[in-house]
C-alpha atoms as a PDB file:
ATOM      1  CA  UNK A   1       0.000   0.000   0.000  1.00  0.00           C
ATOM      2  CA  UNK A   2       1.341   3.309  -1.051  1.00  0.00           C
ATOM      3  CA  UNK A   3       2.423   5.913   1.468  1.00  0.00           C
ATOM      4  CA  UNK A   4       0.091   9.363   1.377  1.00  0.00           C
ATOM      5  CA  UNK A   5       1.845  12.355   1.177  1.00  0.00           C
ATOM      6  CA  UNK A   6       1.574  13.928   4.527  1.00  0.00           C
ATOM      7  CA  UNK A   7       3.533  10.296   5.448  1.00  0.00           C
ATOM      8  CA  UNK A   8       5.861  10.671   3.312  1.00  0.00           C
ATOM      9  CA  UNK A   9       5.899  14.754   3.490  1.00  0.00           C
ATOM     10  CA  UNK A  10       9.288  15.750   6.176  1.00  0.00           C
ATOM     11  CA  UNK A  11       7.686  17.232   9.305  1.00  0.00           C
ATOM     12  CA  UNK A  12       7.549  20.951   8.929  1.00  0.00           C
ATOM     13  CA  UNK A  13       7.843  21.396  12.903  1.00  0.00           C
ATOM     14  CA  UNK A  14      10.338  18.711  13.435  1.00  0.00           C
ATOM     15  CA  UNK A  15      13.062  20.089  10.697  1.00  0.00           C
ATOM     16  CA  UNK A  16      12.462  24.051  12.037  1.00  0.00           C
ATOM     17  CA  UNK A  17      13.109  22.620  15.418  1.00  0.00           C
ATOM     18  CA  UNK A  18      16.186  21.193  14.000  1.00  0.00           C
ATOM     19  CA  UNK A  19      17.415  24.101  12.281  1.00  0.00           C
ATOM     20  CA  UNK A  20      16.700  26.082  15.376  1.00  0.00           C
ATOM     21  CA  UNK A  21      18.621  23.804  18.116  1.00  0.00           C
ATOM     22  CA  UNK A  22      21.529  23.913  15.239  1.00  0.00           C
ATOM     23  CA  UNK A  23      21.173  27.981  15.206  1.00  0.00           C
ATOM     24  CA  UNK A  24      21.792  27.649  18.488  1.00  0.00           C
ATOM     25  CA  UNK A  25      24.783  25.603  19.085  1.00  0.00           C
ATOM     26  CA  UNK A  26      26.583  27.562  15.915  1.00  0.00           C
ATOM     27  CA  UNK A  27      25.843  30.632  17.664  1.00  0.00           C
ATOM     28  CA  UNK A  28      27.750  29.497  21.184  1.00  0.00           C
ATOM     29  CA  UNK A  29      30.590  28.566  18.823  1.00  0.00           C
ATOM     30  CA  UNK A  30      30.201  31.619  16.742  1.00  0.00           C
ATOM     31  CA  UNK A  31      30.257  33.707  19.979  1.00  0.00           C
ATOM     32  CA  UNK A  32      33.500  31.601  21.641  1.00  0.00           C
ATOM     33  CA  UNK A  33      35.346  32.089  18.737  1.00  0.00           C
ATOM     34  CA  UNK A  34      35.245  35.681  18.544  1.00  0.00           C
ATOM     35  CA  UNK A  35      36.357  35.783  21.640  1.00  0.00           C
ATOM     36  CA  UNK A  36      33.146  35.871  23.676  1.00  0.00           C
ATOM     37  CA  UNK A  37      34.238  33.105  26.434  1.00  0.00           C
ATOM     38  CA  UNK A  38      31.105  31.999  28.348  1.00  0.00           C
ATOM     39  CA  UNK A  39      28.268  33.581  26.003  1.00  0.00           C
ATOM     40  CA  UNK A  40      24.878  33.831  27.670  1.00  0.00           C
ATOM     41  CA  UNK A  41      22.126  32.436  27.027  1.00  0.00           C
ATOM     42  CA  UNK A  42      20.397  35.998  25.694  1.00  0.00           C
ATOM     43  CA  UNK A  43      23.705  36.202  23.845  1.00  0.00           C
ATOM     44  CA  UNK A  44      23.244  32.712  21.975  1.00  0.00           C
ATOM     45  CA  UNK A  45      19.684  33.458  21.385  1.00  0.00           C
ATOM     46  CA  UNK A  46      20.120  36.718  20.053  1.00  0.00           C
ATOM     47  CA  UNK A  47      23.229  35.596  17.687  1.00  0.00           C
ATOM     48  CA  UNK A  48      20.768  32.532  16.633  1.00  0.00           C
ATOM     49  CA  UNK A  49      17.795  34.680  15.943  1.00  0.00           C
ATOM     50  CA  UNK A  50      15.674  32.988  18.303  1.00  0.00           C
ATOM     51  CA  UNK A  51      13.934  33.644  21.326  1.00  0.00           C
ATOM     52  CA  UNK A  52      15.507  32.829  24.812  1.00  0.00           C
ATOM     53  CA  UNK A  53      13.261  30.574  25.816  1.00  0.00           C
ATOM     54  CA  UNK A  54      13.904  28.394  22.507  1.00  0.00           C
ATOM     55  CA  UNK A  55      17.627  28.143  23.958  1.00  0.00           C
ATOM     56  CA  UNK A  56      16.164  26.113  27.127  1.00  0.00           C
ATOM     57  CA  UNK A  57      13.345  24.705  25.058  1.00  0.00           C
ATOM     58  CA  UNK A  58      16.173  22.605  23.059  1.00  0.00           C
ATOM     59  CA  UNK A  59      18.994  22.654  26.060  1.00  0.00           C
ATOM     60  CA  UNK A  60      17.723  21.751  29.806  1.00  0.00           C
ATOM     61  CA  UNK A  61      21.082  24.506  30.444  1.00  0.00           C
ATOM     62  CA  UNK A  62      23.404  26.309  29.480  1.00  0.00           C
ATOM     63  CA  UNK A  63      25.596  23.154  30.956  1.00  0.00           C
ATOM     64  CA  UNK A  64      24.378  20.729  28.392  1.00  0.00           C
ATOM     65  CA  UNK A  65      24.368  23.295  25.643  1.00  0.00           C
ATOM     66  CA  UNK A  66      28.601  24.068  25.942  1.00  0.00           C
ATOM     67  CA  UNK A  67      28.737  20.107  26.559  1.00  0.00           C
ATOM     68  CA  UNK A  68      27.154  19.925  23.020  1.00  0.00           C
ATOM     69  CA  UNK A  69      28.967  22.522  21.553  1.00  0.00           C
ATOM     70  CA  UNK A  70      32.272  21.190  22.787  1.00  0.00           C
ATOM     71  CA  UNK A  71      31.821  17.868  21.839  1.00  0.00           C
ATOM     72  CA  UNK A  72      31.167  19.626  17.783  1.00  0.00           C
ATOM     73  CA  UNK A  73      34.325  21.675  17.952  1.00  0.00           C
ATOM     74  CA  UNK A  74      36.026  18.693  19.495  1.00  0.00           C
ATOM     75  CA  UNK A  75      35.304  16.254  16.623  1.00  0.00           C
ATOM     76  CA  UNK A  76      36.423  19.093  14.009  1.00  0.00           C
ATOM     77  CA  UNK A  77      39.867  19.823  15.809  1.00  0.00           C
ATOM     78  CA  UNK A  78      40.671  16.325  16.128  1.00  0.00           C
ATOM     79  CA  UNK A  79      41.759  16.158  12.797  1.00  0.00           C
ATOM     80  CA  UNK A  80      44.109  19.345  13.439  1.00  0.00           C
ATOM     81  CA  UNK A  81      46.094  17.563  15.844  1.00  0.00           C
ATOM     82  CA  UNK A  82      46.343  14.041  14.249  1.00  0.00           C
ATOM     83  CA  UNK A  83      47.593  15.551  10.817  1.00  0.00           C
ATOM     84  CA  UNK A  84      51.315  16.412   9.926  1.00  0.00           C
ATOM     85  CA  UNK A  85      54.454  14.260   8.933  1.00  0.00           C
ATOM     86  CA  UNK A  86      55.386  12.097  11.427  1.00  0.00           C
ATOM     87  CA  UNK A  87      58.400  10.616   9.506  1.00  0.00           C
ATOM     88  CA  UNK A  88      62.444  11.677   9.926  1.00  0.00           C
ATOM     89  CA  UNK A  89      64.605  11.832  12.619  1.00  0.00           C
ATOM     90  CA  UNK A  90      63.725  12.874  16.216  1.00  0.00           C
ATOM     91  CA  UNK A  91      64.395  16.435  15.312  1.00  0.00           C
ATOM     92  CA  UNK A  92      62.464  16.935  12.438  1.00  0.00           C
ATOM     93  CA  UNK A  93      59.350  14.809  13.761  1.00  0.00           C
ATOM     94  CA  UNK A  94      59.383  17.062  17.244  1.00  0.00           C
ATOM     95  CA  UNK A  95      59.781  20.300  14.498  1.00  0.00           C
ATOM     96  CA  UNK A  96      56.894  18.871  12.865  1.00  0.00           C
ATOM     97  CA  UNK A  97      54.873  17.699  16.014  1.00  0.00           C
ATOM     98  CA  UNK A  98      55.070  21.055  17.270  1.00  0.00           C
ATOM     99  CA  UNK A  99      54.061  23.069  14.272  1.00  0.00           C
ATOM    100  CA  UNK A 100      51.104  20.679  14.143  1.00  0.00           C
ATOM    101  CA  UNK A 101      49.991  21.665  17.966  1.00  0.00           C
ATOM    102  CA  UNK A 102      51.110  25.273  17.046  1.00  0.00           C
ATOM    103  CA  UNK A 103      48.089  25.239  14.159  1.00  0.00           C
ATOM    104  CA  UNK A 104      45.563  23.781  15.727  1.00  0.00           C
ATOM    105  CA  UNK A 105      46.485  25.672  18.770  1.00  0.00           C
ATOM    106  CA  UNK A 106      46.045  28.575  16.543  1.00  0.00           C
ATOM    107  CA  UNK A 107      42.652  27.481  15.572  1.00  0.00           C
ATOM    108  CA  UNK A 108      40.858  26.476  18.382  1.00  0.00           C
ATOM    109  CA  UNK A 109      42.260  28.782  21.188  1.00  0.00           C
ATOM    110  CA  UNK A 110      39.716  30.644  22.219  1.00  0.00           C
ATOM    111  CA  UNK A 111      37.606  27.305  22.240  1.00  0.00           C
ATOM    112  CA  UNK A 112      39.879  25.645  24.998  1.00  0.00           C
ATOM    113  CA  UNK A 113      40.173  28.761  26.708  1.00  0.00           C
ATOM    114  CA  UNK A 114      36.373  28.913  27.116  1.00  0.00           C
ATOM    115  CA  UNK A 115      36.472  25.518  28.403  1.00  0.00           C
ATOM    116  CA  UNK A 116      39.049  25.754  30.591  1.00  0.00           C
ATOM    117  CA  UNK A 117      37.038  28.741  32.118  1.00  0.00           C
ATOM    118  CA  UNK A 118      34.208  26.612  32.943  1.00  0.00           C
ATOM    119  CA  UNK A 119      35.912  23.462  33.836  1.00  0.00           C
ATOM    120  CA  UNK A 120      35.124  24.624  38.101  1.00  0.00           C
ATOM    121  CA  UNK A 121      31.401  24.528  36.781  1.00  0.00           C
ATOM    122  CA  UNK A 122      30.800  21.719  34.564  1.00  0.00           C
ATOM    123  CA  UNK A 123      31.597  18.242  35.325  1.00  0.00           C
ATOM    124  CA  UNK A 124      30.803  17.148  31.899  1.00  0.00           C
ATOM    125  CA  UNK A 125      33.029  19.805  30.599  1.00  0.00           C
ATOM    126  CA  UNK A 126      35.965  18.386  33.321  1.00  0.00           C
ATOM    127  CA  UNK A 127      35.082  15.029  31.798  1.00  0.00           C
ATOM    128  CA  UNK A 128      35.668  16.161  27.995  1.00  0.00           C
ATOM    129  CA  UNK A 129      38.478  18.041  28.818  1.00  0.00           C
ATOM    130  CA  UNK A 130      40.436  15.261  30.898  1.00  0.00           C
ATOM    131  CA  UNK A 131      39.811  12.668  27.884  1.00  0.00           C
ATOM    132  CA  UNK A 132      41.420  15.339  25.130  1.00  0.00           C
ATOM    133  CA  UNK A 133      44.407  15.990  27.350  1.00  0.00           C
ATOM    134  CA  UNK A 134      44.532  11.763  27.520  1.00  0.00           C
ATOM    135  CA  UNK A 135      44.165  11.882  23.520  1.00  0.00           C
ATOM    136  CA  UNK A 136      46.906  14.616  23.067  1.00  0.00           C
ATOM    137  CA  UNK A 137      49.804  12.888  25.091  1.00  0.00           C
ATOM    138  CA  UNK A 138      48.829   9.400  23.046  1.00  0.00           C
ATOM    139  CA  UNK A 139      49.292  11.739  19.849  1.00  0.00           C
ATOM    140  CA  UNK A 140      52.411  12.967  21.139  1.00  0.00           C
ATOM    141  CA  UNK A 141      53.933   9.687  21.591  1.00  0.00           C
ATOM    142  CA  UNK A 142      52.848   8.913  17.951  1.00  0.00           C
ATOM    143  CA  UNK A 143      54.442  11.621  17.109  1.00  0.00           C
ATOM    144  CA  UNK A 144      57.810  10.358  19.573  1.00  0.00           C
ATOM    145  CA  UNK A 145      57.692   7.226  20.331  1.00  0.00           C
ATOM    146  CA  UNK A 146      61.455   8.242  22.268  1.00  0.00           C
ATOM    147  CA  UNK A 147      58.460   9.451  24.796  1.00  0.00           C
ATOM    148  CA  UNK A 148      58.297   6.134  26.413  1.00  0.00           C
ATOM    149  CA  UNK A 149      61.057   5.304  27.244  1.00  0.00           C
ATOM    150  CA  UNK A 150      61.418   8.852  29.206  1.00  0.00           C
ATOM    151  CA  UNK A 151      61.320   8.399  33.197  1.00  0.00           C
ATOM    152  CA  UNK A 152      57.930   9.914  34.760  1.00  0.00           C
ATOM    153  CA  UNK A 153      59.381  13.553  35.926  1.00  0.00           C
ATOM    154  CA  UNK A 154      60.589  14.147  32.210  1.00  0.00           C
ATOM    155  CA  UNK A 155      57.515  12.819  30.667  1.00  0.00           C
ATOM    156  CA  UNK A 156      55.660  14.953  32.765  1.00  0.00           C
ATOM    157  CA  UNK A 157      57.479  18.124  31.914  1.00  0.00           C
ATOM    158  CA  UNK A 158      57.155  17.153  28.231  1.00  0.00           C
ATOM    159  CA  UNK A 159      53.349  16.965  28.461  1.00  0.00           C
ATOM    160  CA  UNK A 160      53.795  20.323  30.041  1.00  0.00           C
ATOM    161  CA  UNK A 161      55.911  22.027  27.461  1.00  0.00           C
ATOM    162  CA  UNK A 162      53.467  20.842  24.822  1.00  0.00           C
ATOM    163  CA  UNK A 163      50.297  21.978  26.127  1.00  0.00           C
ATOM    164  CA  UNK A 164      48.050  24.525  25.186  1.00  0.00           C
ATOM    165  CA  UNK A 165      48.396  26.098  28.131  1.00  0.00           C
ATOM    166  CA  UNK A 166      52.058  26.442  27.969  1.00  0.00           C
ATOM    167  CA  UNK A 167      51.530  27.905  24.162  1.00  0.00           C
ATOM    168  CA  UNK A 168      48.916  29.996  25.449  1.00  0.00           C
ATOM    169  CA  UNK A 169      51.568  31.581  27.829  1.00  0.00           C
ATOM    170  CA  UNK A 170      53.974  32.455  25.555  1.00  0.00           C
ATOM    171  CA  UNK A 171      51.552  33.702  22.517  1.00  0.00           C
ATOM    172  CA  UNK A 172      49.347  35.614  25.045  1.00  0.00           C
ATOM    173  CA  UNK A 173      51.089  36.621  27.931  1.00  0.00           C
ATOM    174  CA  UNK A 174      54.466  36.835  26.932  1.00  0.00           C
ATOM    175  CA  UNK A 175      53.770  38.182  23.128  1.00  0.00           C
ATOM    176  CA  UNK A 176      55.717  35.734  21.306  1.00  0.00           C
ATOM    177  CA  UNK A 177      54.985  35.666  17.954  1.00  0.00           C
ATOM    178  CA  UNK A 178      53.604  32.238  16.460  1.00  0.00           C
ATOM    179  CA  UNK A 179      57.645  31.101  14.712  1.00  0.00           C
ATOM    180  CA  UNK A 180      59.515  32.030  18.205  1.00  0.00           C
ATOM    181  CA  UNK A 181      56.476  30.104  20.316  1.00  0.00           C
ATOM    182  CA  UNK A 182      57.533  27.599  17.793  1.00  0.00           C
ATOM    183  CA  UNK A 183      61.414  27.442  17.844  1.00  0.00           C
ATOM    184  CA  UNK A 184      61.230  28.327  21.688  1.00  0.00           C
ATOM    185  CA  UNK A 185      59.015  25.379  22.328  1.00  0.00           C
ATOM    186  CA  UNK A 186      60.581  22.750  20.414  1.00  0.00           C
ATOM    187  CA  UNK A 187      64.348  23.663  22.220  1.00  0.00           C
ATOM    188  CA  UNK A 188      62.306  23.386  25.161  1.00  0.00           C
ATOM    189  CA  UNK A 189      61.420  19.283  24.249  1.00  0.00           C
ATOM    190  CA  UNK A 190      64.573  18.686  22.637  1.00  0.00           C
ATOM    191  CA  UNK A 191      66.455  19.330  25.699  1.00  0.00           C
ATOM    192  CA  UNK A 192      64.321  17.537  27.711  1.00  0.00           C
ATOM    193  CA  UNK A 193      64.040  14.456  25.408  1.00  0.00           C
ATOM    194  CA  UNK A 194      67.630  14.098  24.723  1.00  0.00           C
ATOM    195  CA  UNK A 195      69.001  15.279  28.468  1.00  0.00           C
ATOM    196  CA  UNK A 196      66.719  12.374  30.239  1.00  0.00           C
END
């Protein structure tokens, strides 16, 4: 038996509810990227074009709404870090492992800084966060395999060295430009790697 049309026909309501919930989660990202840390939720709704009460219709909180929205980001800079040539000798591959943190660094800054800012707030957010930072050091020792046989202190300041908060540090606070951040950080893990 053949379907009718209004069977067959894509719910109207369902798909606008869709687009809006999607609105809204671009617009938290939107907002974060610019530079706009912990947007509120009249921010979101206002960059999304929809009212404020459509924000908690499709999100319970803001809570579950930056869970969402990291999780998105999280799947698109994933591919940032695990990119790059990962082939020479231990100098060029740290060279190249660091330029690779350095761009997605770059990219996604203002992303883990806006986590990081919430991370006393949201558990899920402490959750997500803790299991990137496990995902990053695995990368790294892709990148190095030299990594493991490093004893714990050095491997510790080598997961220190590369992190985002270490690049962070020197682009932000000390005004390194992105090539000195670059050079400074991979004589940073040479000497560590090779001194152990």
């Amino acid at each position: 038996m053949a379907k009718t049309e209004s069977e067959t026909a894509p719910d109207g309501r369902r798909l606008r509810s869709e687009r809006s919930r999607q609105a809204i989660i671009d617009a938290a990202l939107l907002l974060i990227e610019e530079g706009i840390l912990v947007p509120t939720a009249q921010q979101v709704s206002e960059r999304a074009a929809v009212g404020i009460r459509s924000v908690f219709r499709h999100f319970t909180d803001m809570e579950s709404l930056f869970a969402i929205a990291d999780s998105k980001i999280r799947d698109q800079y994933q591919g940032l870090f695990a990119g790059g040539n990962r082939d020479g000798s231990l100098q060029d591959r740290l060279l190249h492992a660091v330029e690779q943190r350095a761009l997605a660094y770059e990219a996604i800054g203002n992303h883990l800084l806006s986590t990081r800012g919430q991370l006393w707030r949201y558990t899920i957010l402490q959750e997500q966060y803790a299991r990137t930072q496990r995902q990053l050091r695995r990368d790294l020792e892709d990148w190095l395999p030299e990594l493991k046989d490093l004893g714990s202190e050095a491997r510790e300041m080598v997961d220190a060295v590369a992190s985002f908060e270490h690049w962070n540090r020197l682009r932000e606070h000390q005004a390194l430009s992105e090539a000195s951040s670059i050079k400074l950080t991979t004589r940073l893990l040479e000497q560590i790697i090779i001194n152990d």
